[in-house]
PDB file of N, CA and C in Angstrom:
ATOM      1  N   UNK A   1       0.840  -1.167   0.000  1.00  0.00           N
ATOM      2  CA  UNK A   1       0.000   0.000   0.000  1.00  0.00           C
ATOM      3  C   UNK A   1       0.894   1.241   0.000  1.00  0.00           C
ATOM      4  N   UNK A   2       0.511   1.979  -1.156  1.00  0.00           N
ATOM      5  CA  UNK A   2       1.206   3.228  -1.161  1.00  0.00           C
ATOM      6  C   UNK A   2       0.959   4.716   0.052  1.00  0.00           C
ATOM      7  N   UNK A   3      -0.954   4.421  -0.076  1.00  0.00           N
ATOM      8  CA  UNK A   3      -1.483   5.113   0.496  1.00  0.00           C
ATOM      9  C   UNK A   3      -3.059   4.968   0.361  1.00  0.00           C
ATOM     10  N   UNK A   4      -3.443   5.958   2.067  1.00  0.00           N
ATOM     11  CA  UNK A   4      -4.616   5.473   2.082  1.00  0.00           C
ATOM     12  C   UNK A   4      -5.453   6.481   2.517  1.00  0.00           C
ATOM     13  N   UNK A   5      -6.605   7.170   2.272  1.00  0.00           N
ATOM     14  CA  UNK A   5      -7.838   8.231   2.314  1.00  0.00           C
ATOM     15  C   UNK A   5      -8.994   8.114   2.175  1.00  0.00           C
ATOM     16  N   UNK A   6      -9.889   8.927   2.510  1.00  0.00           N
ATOM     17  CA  UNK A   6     -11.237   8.988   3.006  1.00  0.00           C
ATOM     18  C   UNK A   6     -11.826   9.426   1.701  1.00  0.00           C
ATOM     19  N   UNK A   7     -12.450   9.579   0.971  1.00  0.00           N
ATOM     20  CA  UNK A   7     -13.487  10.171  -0.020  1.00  0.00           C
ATOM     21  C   UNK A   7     -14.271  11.059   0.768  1.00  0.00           C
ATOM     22  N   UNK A   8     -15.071  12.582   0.360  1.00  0.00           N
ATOM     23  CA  UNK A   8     -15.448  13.443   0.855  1.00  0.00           C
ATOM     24  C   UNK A   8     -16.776  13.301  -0.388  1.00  0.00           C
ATOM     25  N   UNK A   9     -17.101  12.318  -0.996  1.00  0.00           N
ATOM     26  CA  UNK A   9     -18.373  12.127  -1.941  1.00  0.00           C
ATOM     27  C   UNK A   9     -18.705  10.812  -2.345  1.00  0.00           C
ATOM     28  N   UNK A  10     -19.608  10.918  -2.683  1.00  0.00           N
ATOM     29  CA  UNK A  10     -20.136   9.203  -2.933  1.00  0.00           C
ATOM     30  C   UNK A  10     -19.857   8.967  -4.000  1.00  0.00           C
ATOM     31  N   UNK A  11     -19.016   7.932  -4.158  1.00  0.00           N
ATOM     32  CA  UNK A  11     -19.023   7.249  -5.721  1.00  0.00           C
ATOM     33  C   UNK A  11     -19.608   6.274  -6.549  1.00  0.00           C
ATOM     34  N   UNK A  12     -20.303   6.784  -7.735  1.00  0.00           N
ATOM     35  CA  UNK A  12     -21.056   6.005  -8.247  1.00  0.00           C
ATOM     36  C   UNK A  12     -20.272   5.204  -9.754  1.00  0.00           C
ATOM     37  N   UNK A  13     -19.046   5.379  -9.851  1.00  0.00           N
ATOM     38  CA  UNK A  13     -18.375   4.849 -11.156  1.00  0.00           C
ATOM     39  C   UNK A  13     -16.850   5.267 -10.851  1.00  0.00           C
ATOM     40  N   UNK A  14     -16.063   3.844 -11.074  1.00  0.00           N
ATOM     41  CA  UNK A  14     -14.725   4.250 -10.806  1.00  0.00           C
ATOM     42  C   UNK A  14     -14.195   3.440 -11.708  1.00  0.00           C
ATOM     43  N   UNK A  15     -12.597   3.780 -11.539  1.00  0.00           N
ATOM     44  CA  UNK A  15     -11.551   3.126 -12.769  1.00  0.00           C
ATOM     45  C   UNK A  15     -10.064   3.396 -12.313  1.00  0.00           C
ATOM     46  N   UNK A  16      -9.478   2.441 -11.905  1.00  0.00           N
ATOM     47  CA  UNK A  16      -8.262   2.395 -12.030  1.00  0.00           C
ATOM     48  C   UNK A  16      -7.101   2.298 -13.041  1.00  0.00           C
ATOM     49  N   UNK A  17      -6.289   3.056 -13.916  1.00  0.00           N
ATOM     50  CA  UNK A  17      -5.338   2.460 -15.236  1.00  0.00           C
ATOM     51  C   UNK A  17      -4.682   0.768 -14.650  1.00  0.00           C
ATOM     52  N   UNK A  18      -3.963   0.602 -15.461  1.00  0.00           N
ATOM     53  CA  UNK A  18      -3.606  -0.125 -15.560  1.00  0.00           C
ATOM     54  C   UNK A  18      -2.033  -0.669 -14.867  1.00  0.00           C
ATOM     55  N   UNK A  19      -1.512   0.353 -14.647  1.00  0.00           N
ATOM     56  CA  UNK A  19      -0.426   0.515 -14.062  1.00  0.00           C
ATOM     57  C   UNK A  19      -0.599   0.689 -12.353  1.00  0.00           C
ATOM     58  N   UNK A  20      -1.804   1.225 -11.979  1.00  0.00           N
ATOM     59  CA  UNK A  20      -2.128   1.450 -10.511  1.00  0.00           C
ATOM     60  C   UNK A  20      -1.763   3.060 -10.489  1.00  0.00           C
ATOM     61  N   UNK A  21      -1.266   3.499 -11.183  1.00  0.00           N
ATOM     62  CA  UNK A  21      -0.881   5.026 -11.247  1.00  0.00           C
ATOM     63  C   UNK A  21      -1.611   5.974 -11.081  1.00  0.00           C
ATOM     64  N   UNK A  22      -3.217   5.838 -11.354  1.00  0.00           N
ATOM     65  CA  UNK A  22      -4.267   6.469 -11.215  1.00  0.00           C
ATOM     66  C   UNK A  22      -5.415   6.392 -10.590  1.00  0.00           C
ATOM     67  N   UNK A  23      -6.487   6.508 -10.220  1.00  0.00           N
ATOM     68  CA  UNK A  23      -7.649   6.252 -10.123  1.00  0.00           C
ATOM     69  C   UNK A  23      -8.482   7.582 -10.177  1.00  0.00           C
ATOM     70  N   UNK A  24      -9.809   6.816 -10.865  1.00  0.00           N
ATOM     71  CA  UNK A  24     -10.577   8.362 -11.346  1.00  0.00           C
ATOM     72  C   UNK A  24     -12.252   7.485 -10.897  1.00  0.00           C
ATOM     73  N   UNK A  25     -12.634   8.204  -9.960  1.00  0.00           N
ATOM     74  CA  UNK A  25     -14.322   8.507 -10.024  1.00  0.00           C
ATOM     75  C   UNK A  25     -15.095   9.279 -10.542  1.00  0.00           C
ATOM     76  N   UNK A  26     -16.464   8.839 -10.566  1.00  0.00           N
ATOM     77  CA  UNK A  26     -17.388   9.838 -10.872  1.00  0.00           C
ATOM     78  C   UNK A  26     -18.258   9.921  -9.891  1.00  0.00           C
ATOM     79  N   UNK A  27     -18.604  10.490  -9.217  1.00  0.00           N
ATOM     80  CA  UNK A  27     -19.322  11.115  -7.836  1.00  0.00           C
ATOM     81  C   UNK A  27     -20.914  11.255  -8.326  1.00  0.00           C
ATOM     82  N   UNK A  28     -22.086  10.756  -7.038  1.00  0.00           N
ATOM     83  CA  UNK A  28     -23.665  10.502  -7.490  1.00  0.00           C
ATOM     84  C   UNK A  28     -23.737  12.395  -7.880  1.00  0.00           C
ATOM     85  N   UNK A  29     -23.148  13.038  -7.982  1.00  0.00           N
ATOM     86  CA  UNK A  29     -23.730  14.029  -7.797  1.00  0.00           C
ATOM     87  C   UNK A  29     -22.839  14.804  -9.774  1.00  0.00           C
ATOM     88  N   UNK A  30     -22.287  13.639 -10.479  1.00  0.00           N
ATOM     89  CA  UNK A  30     -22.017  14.100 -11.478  1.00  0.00           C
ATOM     90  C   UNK A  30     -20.004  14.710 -11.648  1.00  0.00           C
ATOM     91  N   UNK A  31     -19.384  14.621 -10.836  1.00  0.00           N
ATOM     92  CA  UNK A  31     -17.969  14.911 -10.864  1.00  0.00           C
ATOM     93  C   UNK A  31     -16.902  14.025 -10.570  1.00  0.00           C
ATOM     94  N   UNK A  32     -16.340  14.638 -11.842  1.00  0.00           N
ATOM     95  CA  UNK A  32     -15.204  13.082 -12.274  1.00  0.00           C
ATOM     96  C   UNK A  32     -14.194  13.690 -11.121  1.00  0.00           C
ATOM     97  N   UNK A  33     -13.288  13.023 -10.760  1.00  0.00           N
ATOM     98  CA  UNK A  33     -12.429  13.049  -9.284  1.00  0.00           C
ATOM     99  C   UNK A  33     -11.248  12.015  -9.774  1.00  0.00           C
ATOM    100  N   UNK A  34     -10.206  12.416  -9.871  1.00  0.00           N
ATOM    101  CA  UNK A  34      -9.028  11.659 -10.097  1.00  0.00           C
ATOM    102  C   UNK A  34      -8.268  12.086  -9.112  1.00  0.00           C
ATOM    103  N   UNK A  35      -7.114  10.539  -8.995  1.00  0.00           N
ATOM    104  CA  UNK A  35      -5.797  10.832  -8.044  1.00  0.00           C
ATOM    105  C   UNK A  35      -4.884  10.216  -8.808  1.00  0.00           C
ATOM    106  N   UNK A  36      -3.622  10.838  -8.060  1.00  0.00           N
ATOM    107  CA  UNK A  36      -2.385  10.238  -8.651  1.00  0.00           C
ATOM    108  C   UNK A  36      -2.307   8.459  -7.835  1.00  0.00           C
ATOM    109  N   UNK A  37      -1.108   8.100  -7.671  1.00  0.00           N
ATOM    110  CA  UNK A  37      -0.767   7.002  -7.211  1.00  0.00           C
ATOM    111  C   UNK A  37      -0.636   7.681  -5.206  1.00  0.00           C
ATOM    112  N   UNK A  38       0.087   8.348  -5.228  1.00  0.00           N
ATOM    113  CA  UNK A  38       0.068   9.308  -3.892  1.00  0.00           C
ATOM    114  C   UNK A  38      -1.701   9.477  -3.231  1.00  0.00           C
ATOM    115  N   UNK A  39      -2.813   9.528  -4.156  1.00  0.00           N
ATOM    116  CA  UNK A  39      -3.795  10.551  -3.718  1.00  0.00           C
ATOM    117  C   UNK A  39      -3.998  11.503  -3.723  1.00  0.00           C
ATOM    118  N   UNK A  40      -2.790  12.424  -4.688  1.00  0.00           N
ATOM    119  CA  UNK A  40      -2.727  13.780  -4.949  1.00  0.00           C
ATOM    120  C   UNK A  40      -3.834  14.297  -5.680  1.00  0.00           C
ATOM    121  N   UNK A  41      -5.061  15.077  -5.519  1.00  0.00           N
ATOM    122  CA  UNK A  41      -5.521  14.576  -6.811  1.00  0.00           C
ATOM    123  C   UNK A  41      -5.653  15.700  -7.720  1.00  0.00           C
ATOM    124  N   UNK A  42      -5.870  15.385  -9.054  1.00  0.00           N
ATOM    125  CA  UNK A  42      -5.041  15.674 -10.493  1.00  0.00           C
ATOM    126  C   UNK A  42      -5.875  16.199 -10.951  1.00  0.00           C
ATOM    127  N   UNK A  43      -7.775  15.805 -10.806  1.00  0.00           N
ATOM    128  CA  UNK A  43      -8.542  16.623 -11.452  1.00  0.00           C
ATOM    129  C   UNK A  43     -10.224  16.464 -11.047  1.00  0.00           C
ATOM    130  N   UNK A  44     -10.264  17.281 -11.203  1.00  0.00           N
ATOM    131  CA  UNK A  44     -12.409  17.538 -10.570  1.00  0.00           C
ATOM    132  C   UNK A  44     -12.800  18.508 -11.443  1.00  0.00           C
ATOM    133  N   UNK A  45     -13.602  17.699 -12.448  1.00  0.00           N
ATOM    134  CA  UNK A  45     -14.295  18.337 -12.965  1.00  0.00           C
ATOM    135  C   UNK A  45     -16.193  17.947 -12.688  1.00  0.00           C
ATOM    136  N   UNK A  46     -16.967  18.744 -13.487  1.00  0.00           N
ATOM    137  CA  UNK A  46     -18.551  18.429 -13.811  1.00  0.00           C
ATOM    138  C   UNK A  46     -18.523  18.200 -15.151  1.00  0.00           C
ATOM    139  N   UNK A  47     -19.203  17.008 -15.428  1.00  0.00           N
ATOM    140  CA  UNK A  47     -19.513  16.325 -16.564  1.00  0.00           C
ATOM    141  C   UNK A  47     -20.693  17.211 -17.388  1.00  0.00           C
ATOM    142  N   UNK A  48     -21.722  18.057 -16.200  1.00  0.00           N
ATOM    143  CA  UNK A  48     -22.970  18.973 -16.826  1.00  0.00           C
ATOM    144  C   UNK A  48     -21.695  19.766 -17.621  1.00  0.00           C
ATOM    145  N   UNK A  49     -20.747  20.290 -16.789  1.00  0.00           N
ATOM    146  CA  UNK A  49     -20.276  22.157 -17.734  1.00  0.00           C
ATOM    147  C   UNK A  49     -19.340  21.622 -18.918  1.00  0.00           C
ATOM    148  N   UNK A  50     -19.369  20.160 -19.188  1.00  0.00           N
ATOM    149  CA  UNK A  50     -18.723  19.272 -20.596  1.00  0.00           C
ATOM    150  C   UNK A  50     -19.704  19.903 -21.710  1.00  0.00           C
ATOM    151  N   UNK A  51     -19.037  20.287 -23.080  1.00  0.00           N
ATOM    152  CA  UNK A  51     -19.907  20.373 -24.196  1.00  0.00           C
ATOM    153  C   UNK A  51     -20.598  19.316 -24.634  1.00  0.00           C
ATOM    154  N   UNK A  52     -19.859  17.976 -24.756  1.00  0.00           N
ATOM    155  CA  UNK A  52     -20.305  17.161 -24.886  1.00  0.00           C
ATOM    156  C   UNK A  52     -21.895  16.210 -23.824  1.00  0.00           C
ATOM    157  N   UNK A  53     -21.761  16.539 -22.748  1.00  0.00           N
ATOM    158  CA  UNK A  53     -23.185  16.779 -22.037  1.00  0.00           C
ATOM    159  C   UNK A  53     -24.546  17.572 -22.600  1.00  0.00           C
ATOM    160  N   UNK A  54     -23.787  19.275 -22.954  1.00  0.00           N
ATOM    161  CA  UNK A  54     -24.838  19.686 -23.463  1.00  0.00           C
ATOM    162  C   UNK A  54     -25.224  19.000 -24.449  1.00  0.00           C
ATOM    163  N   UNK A  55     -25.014  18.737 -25.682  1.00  0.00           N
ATOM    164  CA  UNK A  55     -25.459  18.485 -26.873  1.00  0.00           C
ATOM    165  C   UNK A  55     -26.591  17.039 -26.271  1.00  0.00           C
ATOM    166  N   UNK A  56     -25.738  16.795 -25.306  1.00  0.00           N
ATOM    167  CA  UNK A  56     -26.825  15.500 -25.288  1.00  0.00           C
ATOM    168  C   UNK A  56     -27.931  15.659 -24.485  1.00  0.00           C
ATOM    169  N   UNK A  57     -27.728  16.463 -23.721  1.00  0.00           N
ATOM    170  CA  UNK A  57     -28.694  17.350 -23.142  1.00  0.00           C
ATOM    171  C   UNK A  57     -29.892  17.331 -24.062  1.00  0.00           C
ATOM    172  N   UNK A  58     -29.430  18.509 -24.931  1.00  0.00           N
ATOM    173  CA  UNK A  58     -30.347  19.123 -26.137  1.00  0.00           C
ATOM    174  C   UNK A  58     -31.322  18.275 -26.874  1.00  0.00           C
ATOM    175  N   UNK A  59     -30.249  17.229 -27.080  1.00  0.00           N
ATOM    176  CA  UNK A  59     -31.065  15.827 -27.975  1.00  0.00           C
ATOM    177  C   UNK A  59     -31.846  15.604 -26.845  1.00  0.00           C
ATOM    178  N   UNK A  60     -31.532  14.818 -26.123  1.00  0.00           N
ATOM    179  CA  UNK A  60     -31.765  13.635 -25.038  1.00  0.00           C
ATOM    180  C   UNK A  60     -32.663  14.401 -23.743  1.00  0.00           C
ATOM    181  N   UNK A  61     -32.137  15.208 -23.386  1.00  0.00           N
ATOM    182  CA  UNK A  61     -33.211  15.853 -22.404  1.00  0.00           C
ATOM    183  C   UNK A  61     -33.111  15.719 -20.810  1.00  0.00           C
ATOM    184  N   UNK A  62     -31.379  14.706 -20.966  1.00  0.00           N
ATOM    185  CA  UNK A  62     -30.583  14.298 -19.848  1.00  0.00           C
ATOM    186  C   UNK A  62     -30.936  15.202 -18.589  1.00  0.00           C
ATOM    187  N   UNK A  63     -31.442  15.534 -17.646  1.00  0.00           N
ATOM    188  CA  UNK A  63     -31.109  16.103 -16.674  1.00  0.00           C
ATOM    189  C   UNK A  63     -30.267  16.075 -15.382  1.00  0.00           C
ATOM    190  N   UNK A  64     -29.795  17.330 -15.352  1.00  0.00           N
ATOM    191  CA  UNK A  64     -28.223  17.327 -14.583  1.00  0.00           C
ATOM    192  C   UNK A  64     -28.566  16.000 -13.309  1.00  0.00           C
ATOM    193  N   UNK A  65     -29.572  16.006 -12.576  1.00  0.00           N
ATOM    194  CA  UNK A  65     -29.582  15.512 -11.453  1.00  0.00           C
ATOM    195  C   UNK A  65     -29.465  13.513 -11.390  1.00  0.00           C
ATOM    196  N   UNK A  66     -30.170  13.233 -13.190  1.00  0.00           N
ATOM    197  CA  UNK A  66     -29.616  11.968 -13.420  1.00  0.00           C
ATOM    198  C   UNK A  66     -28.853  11.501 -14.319  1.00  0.00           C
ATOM    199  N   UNK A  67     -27.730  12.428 -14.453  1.00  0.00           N
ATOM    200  CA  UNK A  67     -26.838  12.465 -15.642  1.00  0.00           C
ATOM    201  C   UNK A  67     -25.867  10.674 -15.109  1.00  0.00           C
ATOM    202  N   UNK A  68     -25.589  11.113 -13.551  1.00  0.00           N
ATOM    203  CA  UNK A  68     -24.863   9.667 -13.324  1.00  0.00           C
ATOM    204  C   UNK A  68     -25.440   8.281 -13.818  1.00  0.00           C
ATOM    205  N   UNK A  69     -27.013   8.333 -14.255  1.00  0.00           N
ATOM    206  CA  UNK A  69     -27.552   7.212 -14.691  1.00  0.00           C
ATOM    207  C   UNK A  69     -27.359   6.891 -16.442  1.00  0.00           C
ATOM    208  N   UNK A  70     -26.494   8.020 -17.012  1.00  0.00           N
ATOM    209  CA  UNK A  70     -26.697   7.663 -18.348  1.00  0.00           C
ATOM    210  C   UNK A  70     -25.473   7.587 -18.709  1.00  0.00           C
ATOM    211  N   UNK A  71     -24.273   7.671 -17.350  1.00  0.00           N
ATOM    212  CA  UNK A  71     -22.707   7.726 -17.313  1.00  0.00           C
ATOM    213  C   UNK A  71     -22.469   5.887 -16.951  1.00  0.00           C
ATOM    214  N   UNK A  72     -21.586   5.281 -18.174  1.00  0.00           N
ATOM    215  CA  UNK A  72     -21.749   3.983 -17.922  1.00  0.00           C
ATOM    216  C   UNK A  72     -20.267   2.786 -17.674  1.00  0.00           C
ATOM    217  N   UNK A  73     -19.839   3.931 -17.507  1.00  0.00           N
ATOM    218  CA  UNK A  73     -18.375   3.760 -17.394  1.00  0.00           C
ATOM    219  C   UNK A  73     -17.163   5.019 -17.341  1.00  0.00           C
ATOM    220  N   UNK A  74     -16.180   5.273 -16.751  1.00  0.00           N
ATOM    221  CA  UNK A  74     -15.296   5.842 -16.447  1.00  0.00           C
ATOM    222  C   UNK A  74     -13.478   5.225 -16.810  1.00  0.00           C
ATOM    223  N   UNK A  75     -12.657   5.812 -17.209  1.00  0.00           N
ATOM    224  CA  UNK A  75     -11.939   5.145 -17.313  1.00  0.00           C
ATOM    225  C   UNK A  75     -10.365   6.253 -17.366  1.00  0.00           C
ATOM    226  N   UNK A  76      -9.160   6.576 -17.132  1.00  0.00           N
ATOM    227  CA  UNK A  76      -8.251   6.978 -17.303  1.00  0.00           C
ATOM    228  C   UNK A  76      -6.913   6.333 -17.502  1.00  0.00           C
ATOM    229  N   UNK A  77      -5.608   7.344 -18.552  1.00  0.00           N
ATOM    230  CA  UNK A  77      -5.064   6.804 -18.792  1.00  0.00           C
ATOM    231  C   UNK A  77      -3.784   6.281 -18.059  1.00  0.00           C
ATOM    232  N   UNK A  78      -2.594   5.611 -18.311  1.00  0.00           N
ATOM    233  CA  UNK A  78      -1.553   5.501 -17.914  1.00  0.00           C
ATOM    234  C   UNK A  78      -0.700   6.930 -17.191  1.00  0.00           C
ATOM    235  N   UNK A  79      -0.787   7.558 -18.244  1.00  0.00           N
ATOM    236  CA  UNK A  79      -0.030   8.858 -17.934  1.00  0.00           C
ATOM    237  C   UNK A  79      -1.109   9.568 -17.206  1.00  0.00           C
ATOM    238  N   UNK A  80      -2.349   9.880 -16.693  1.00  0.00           N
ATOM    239  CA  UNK A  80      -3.036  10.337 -16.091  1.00  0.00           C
ATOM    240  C   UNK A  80      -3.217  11.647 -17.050  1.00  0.00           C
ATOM    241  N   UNK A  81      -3.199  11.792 -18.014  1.00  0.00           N
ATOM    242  CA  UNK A  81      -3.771  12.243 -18.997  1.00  0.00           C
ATOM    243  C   UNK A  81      -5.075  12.946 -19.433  1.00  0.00           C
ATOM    244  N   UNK A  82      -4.977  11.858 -19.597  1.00  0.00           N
ATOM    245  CA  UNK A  82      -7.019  11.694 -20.129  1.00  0.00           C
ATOM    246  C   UNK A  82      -7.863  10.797 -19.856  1.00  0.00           C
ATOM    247  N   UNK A  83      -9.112  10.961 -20.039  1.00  0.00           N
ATOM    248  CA  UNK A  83     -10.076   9.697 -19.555  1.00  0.00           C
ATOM    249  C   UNK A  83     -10.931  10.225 -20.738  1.00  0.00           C
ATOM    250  N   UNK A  84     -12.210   9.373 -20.049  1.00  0.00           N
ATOM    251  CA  UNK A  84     -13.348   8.915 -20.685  1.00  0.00           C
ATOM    252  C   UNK A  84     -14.537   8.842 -19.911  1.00  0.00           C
ATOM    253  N   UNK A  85     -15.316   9.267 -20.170  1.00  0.00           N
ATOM    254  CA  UNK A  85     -16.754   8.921 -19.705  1.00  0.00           C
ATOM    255  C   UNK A  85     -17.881   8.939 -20.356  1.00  0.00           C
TER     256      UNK A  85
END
């Protein structure tokens, strides 16, 4: 064990790379949450203020409050990079 912490949100979708280098959630309340290997963490964003949300929004009619139900996976990279959702 490198290290070990508390979460301050509920997680409803997670993903570790492949290397153990990362881990990235997505929180019931819609925010992706990444850490380094440390727990440092690297990034928090909202999936609503994504362009790609709106548009589906627009089509789809998604609303912010059950966006986590139409989020079906999470995933980030090696280099802690980039992800996916």
């Amino acid at each position: 064990m490198t290290a070990e912490a508390g979460l301050s949100f509920t997680t409803y979708r997670s993903d570790v790379n492949v290397d153990g280098s990362g881990i990235l959630f997505l929180s019931r309340d819609g925010v992706l949450h990444a850490y380094d290997q440390a727990l440092t963490p690297i990034l928090t964003e909202r999936v609503a203020e994504f362009p790609e949300y709106a548009a589906i929004d627009k089509r789809l009619g998604i609303p912010e409050r059950a966006l986590k139900n139409h989020v079906r996976c999470v995933a980030i990279t090696n280099d802690c990079q980039h992800y996916l959702y």
